[in-house]
Protein backbone atom coordinates (compact mmCIF):
# COMPACT_ATOMS: atom_id res chain seq x y z
CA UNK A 1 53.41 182.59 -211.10
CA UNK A 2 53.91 186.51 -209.63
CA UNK A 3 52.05 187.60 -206.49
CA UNK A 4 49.88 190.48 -206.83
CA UNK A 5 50.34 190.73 -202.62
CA UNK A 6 53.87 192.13 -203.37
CA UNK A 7 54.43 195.58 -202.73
CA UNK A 8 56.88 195.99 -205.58
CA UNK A 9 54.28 194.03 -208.24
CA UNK A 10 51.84 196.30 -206.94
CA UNK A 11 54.23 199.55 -207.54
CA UNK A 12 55.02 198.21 -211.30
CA UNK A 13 51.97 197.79 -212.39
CA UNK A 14 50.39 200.15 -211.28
CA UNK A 15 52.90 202.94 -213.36
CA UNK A 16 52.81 200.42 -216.49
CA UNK A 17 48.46 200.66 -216.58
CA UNK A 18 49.20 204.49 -215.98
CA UNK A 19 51.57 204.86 -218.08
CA UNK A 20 50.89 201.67 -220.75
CA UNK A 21 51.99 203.50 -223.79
CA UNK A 22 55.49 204.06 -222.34
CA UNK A 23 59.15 202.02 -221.68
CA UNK A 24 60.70 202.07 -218.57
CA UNK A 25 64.50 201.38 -217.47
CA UNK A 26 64.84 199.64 -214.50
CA UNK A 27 66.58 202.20 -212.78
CA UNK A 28 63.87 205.08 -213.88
CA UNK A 29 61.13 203.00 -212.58
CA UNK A 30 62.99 202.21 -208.95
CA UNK A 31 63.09 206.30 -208.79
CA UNK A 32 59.46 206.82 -209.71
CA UNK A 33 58.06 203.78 -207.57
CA UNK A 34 61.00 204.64 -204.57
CA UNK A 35 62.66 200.72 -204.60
CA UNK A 36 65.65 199.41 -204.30
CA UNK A 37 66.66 198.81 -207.79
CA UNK A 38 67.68 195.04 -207.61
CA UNK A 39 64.27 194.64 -206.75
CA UNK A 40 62.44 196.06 -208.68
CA UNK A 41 64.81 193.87 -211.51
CA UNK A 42 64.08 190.98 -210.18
CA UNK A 43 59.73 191.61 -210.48
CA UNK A 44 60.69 193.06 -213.77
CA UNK A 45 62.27 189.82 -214.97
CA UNK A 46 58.78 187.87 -212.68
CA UNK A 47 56.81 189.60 -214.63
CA UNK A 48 58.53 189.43 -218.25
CA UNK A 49 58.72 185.29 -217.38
CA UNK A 50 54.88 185.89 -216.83
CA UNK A 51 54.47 187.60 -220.07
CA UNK A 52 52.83 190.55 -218.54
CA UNK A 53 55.79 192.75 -219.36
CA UNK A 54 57.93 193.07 -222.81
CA UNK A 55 61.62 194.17 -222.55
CA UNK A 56 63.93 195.68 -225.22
CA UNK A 57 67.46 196.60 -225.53
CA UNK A 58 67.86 200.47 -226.45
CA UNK A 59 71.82 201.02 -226.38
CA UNK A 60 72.74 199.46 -222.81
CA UNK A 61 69.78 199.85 -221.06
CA UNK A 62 66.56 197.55 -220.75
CA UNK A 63 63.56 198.76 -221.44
CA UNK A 64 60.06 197.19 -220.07
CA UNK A 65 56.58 197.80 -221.67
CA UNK A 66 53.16 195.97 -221.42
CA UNK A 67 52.64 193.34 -223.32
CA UNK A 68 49.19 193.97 -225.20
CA UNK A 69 49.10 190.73 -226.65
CA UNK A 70 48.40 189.07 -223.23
CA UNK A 71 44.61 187.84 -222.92
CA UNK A 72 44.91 188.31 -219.02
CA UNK A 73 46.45 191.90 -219.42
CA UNK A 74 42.86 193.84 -219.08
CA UNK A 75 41.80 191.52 -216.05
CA UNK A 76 44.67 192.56 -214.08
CA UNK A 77 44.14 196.05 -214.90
CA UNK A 78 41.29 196.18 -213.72
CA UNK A 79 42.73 194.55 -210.28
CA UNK A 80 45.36 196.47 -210.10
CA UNK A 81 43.34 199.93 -211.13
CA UNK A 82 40.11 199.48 -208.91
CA UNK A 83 41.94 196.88 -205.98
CA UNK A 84 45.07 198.35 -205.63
CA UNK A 85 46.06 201.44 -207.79
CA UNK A 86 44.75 205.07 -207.70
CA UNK A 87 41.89 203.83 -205.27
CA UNK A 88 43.78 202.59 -202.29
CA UNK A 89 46.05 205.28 -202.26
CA UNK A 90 43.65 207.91 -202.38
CA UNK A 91 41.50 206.48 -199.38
CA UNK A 92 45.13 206.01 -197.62
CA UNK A 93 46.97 209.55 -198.35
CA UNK A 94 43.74 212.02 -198.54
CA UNK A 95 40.91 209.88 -196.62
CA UNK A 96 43.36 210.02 -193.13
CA UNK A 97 43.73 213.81 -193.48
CA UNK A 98 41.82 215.33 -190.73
CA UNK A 99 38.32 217.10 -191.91
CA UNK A 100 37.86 214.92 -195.33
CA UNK A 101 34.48 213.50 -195.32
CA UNK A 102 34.04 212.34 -198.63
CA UNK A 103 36.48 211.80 -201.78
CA UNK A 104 34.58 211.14 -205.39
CA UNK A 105 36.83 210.22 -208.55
CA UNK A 106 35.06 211.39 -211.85
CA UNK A 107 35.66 211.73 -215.55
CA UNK A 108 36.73 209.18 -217.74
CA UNK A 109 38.28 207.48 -214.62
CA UNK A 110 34.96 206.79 -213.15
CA UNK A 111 33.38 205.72 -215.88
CA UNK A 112 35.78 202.96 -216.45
CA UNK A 113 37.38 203.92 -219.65
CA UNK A 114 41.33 203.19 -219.21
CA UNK A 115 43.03 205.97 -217.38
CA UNK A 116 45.45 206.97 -220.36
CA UNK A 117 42.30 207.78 -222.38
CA UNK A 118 41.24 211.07 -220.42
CA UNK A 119 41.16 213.08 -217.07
CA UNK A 120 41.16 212.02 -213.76
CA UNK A 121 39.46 214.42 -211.60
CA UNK A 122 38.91 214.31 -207.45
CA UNK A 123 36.54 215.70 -205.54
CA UNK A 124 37.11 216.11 -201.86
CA UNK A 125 34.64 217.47 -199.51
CA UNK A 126 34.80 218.29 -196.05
CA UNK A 127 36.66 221.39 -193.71
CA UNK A 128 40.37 220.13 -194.22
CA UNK A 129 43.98 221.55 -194.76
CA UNK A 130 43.98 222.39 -198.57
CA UNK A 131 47.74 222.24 -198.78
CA UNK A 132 48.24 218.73 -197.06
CA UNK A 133 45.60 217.56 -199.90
CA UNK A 134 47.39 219.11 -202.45
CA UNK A 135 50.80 218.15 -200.82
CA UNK A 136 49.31 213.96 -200.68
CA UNK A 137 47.77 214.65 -204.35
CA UNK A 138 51.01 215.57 -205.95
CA UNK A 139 52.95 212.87 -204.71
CA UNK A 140 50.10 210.28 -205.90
CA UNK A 141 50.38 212.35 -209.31
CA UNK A 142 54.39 211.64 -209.79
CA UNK A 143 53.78 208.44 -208.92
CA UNK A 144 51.14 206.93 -211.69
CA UNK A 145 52.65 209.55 -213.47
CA UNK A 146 49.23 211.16 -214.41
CA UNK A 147 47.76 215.08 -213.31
CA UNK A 148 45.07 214.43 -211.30
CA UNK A 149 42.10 217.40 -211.57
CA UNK A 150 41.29 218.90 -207.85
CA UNK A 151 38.13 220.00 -206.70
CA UNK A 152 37.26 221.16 -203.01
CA UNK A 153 33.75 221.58 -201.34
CA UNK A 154 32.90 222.19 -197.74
CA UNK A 155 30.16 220.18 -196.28
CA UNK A 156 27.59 222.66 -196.63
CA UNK A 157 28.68 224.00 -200.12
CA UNK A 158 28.47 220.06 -201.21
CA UNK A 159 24.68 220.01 -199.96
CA UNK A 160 23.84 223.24 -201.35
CA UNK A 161 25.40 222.89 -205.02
CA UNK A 162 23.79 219.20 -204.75
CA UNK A 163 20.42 220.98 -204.11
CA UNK A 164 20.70 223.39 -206.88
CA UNK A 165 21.68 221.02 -209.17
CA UNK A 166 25.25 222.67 -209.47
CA UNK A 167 26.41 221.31 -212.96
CA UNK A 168 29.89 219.86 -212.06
CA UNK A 169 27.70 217.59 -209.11
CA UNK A 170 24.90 217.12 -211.77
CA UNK A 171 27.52 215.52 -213.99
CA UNK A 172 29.32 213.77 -211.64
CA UNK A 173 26.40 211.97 -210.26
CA UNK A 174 24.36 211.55 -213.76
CA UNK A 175 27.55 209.30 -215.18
CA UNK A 176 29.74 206.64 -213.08
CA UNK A 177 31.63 207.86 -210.42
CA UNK A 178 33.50 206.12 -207.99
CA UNK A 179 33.23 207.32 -204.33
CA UNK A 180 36.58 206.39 -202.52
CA UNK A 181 35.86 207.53 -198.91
């Protein structure tokens, strides 16, 4: 049985349920996740014995894939997605950032339809340093592999668009949302 408290599980599957319709090399995913790459073999081969992960031989390298066939695959999505993935590291990387009061994912990503299906978008409100959000953003966007839509509001222009029924908030609050911080 694999532990979902490892750091390197965590790392994997979180750029397979990003990225579930590609094949990664063991090397190639030690770059994107930033491993040591006999590591990140050995939870490769965890979670292949697990039958979370599929391998193939292309030439001389090995590739990994999800294995769709597994019953449990969507249930640890969902753990990995809401409990540990894009969540998490969005509270961690933007939510310290001095000035950030609030952060709100939207679009398909909100409203729980798989994240390779459509756009993820952010909202981040508060009187903050636009390029340290940008600078956190694009290093959670190499990792999952996935752009990630930015939107900025002050405080005030939150509240007033809110109160005017500003169509980006109307939308964002009239379907599923997911407010991180």
């Amino acid at each position: 049985m694999f532990s979902l408290k490892s750091k390197i599980t965590q790392k994997v599957l979180t750029l397979f349920f990003f990225n579930d319709k590609q094949k990664f090399y063991v090397n190639e995913i030690a770059k994107r996740i930033k491993e040591d790459p006999s590591n990140v073999h050995k939870k490769l081969k965890e979670l292949n014995k697990e039958d979370i992960l599929s391998d193939e031989m292309k030439g001389r390298e090995r590739y990994f894939f999800l294995n769709k066939s597994n019953p449990l695959l969507n249930e640890y999505r969902k753990i990995i997605l809401n409990d540990i993935g894009l969540e998490r590291r969005l509270k961690k990387e933007i939510g310290g950032i001095k000035g950030v009061k609030s952060i709100y994912i939207f679009g398909t990503y909100g409203r729980n339809i798989p994240p390779k299906k459509g756009n993820i978008n952010v909202l981040v409100v508060g009187e903050f340093d636009s390029v340290k959000i940008q600078e956190k953003l694009m290093k959670i966007q190499d990792f999952i592999g996935r752009d990630i839509g930015l939107g900025e509001l002050t405080e005030r222009e939150f509240a007033n668009r809110k109160k005017e029924r500003d169509p980006l908030l109307k939308d964002l609050f009239a379907n599923r949302y997911v407010k991180v911080v």
